[in-house]
Protein backbone atom coordinates (compact mmCIF):
# COMPACT_ATOMS: atom_id res chain seq x y z
CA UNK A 1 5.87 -3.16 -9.98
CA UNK A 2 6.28 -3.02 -14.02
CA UNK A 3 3.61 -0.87 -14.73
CA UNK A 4 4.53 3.34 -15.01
CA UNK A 5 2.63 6.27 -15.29
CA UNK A 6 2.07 7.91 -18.79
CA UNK A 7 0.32 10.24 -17.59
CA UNK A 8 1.94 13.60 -15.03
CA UNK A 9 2.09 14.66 -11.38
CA UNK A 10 0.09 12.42 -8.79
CA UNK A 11 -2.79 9.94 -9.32
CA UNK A 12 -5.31 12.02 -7.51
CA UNK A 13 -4.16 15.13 -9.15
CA UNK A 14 -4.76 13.52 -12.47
CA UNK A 15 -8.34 11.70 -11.62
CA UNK A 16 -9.21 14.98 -10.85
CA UNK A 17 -7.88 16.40 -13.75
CA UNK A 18 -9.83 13.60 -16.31
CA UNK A 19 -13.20 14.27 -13.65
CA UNK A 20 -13.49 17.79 -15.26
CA UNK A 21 -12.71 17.07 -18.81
CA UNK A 22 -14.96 14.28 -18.50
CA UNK A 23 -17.72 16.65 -17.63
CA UNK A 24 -16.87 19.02 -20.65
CA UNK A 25 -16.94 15.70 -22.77
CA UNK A 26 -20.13 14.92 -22.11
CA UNK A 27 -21.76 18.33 -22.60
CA UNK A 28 -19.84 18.52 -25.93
CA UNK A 29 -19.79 15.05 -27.08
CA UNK A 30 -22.04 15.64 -29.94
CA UNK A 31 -19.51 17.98 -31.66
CA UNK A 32 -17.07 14.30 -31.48
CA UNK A 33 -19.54 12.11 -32.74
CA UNK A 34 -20.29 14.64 -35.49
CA UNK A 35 -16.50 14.74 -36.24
CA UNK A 36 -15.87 11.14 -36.57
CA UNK A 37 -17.91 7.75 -36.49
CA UNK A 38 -15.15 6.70 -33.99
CA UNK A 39 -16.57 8.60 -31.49
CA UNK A 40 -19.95 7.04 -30.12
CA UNK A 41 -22.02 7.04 -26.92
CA UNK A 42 -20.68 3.96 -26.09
CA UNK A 43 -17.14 5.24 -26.69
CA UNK A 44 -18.07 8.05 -23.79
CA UNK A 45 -19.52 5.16 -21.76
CA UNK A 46 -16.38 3.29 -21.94
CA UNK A 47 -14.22 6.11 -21.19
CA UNK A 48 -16.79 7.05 -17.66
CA UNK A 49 -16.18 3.70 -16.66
CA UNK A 50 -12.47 3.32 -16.79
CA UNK A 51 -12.60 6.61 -14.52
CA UNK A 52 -15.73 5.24 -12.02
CA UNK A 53 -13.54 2.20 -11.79
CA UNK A 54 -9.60 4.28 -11.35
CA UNK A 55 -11.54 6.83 -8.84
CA UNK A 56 -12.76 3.99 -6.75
CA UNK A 57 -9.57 2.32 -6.33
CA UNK A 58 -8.34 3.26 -2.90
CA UNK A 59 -5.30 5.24 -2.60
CA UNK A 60 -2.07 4.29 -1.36
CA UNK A 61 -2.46 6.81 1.37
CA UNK A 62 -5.12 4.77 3.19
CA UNK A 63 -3.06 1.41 2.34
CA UNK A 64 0.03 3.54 4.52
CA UNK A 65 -1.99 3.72 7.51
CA UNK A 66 -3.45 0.08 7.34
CA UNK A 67 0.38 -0.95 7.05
CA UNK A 68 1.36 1.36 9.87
CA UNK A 69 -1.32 -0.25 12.18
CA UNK A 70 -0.11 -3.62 11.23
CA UNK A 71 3.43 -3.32 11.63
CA UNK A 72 3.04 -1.61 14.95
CA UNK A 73 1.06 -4.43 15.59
CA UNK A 74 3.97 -7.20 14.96
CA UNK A 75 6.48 -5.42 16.92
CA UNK A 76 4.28 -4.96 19.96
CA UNK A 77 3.92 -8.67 19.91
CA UNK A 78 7.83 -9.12 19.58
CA UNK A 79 7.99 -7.14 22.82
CA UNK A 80 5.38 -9.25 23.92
CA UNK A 81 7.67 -12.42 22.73
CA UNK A 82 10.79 -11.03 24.39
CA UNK A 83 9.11 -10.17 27.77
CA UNK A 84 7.85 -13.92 27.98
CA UNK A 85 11.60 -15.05 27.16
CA UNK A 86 12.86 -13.22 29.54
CA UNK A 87 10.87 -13.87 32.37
CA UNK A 88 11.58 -17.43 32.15
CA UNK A 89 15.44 -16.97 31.90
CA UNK A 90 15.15 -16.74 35.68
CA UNK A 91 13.74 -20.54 36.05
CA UNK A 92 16.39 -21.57 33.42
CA UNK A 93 19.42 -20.31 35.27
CA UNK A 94 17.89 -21.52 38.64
CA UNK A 95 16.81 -25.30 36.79
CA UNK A 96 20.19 -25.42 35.50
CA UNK A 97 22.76 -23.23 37.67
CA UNK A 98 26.48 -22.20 35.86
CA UNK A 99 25.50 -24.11 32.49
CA UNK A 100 25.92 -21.85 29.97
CA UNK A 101 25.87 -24.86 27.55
CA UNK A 102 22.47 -25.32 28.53
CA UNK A 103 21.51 -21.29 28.34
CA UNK A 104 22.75 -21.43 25.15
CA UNK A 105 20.47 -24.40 24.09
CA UNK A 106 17.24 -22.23 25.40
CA UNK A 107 18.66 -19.23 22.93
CA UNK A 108 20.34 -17.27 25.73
CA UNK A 109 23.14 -15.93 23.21
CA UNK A 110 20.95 -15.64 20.28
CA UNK A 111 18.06 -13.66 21.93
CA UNK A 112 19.85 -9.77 21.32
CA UNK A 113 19.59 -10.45 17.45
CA UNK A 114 16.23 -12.48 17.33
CA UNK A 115 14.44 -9.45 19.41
CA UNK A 116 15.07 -6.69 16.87
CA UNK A 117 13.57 -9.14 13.69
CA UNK A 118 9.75 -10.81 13.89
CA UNK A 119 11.19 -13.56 11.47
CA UNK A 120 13.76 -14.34 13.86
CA UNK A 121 11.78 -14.15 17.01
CA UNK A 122 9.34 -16.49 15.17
CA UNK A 123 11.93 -18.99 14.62
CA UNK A 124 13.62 -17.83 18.36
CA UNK A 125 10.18 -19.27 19.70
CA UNK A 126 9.54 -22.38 17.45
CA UNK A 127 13.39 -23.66 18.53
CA UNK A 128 12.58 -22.03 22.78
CA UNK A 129 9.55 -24.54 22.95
CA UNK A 130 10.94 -27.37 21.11
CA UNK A 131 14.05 -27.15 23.79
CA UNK A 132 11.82 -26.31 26.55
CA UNK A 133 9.81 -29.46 26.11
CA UNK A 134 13.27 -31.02 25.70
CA UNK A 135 14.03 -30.57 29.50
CA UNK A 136 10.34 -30.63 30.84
CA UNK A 137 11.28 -32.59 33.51
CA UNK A 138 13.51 -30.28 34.93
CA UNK A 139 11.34 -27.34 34.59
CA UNK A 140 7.76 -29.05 35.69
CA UNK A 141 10.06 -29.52 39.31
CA UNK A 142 10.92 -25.71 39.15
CA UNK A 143 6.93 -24.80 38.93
CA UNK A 144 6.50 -24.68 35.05
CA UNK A 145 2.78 -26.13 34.26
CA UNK A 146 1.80 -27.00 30.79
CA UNK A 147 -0.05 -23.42 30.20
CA UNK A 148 3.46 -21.84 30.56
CA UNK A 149 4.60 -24.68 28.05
CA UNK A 150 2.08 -23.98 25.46
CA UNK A 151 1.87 -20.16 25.54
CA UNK A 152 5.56 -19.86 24.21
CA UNK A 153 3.58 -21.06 21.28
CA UNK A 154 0.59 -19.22 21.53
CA UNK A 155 3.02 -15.90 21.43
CA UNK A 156 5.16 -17.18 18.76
CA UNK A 157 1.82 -18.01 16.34
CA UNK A 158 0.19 -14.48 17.23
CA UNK A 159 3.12 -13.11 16.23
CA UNK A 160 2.81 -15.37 12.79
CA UNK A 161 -0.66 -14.14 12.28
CA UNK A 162 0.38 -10.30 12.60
CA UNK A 163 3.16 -10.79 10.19
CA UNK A 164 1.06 -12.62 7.49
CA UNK A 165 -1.68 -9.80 8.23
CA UNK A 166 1.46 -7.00 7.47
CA UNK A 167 2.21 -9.01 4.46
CA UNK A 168 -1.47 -9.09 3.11
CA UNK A 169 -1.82 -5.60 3.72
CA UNK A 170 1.67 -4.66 1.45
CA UNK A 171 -0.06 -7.06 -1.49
CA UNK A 172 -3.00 -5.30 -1.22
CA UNK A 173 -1.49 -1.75 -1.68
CA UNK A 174 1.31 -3.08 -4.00
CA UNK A 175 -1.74 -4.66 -6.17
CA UNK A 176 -4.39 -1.68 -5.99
CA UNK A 177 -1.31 0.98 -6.89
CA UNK A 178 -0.71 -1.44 -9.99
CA UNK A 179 -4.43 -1.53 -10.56
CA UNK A 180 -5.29 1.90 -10.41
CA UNK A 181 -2.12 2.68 -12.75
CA UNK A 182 -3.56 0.30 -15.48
CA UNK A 183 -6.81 1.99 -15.65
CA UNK A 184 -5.25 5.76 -15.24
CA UNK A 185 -3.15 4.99 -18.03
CA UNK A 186 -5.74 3.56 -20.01
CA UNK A 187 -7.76 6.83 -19.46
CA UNK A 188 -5.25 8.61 -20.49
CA UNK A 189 -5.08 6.96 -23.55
CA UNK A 190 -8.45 7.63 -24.12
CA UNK A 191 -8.53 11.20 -23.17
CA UNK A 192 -6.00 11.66 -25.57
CA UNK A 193 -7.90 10.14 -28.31
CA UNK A 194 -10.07 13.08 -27.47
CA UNK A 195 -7.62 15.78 -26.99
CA UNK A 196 -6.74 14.89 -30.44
CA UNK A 197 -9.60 15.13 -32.37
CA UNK A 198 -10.30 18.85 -30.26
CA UNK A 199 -7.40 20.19 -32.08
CA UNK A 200 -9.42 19.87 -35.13
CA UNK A 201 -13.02 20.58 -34.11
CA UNK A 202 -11.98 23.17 -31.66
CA UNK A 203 -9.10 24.91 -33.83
CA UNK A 204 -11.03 28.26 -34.06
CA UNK A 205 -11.76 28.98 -30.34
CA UNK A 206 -7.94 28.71 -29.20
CA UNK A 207 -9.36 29.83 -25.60
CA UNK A 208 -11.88 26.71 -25.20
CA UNK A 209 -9.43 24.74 -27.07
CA UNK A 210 -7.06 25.14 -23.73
CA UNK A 211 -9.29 22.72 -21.63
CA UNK A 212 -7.59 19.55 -23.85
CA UNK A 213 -4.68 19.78 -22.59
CA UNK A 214 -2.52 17.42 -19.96
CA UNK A 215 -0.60 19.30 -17.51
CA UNK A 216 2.73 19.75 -18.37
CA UNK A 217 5.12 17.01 -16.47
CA UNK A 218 7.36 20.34 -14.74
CA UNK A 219 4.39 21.92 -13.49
CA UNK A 220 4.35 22.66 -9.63
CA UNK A 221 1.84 25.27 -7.89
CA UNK A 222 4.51 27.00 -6.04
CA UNK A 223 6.68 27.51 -9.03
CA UNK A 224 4.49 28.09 -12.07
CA UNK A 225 4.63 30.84 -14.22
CA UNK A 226 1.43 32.45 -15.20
CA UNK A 227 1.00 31.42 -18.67
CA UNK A 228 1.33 27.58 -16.81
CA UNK A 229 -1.64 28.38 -15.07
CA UNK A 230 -4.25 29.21 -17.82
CA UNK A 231 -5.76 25.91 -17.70
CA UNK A 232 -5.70 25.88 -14.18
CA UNK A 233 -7.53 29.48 -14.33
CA UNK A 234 -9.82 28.48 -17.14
CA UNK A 235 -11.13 25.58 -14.99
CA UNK A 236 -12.37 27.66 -12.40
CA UNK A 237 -13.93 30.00 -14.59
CA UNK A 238 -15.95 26.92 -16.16
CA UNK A 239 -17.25 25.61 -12.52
């Protein structure tokens, strides 16, 4: 991901943040417009709908979980994949007694690494059926019927749909993060279009002149000084 913030501290600190100066915006935007022509009520209108659309970007908190669920969803099915394997190592060994050459050829000595990676068990499966149908013969005597053939298959492409659904869900969160960046940043650039101009219109009333400021990037609520928190303190005084 290219894009970085411009803007300080989290992005739901900071939507927060632009929500209430927003609000103060629009109550006061008649002292802008009288300032300058390049302040409008479309300029406002523009600047409430980069916010609308940033604020209704999911966060990447609910992306996390979605991901969680997913990949706890692929490895369940490797289990799944690996239980199936070795179950029928049992027919193996009994279809072909003391050939390891053979064991081998159904993934005997590759199974330890393939059940710890989905890729690998994906491609464990694709080369277990291809070599089970190989010697089908040989395993139809032993009891094998063509469900037991096919569902090495069905495992190995539930597995496949899993991992695609894991990687769709890591796009998604990699692209709405990017997203929401590109129109918190472009918010910020707006705000401070505003912030600006309020040093001029507002340079008399050094307390209301307070609310256009960004929080500094150092600030942290456990280790602020007071004079850090006189915006904070001034916002609760205006709600």
């Amino acid at each position: 991901m290219s894009q970085t913030r411009a803007y300080s501290g989290s992005d739901a600190n900071f939507i927060i943040f632009s929500g209430h100066r927003i609000t103060i915006l629009k109550e006061k935007h008649t002292d802008f417009e009288s300032f300058s022509p390049h302040f409008t009520p479309e300029t406002f209108s523009e600047l409430e709908n980069i916010f609308e659309t940033a604020s209704n970007i999911p966060s990447d908190n609910t992306y996390i979980d979605i991901q969680a669920k997913s990949t706890e969803d692929v490895m369940k099915q490797v289990n799944v994949c690996g239980k199936l394997f070795q179950r029928s190592k049992f027919d193996i060994e009994m279809a072909f007694p003391n050939d390891k050459k053979i064991w081998n050829q159904f993934g005997f000595n590759d199974y330890e690494e393939a059940r710890r990676n989905p890729k690998l068990m994906y491609m464990f499966l694709t080369d277990f059926h291809m070599i089970a149908n190989k010697y089908k013969a040989t395993l139809t005597a032993k009891g094998w019927t063509e469900e037991r053939f096919s569902n090495i298959l069905d495992q190995r492409n539930k597995l496949k749909a899993y991992m695609d659904e894991q990687s769709d869900c890591i796009l998604k969160r990699n692209r709405a993060t990017e997203e929401r960046m590109l129109a918190l940043n472009k918010l910020y650039e707006k705000l401070s279009t505003y912030f600006k101009a309020a040093k001029s219109i507002y340079e008399d009333d050094e307390e209301f002149l307070k609310w256009f400021k960004f929080p500094t990037p150092s600030s942290k609520a456990s280790n602020e000084k007071p004079e850090d928190k006189k915006d904070e303190l001034t916002d609760e005084k205006q709600e």
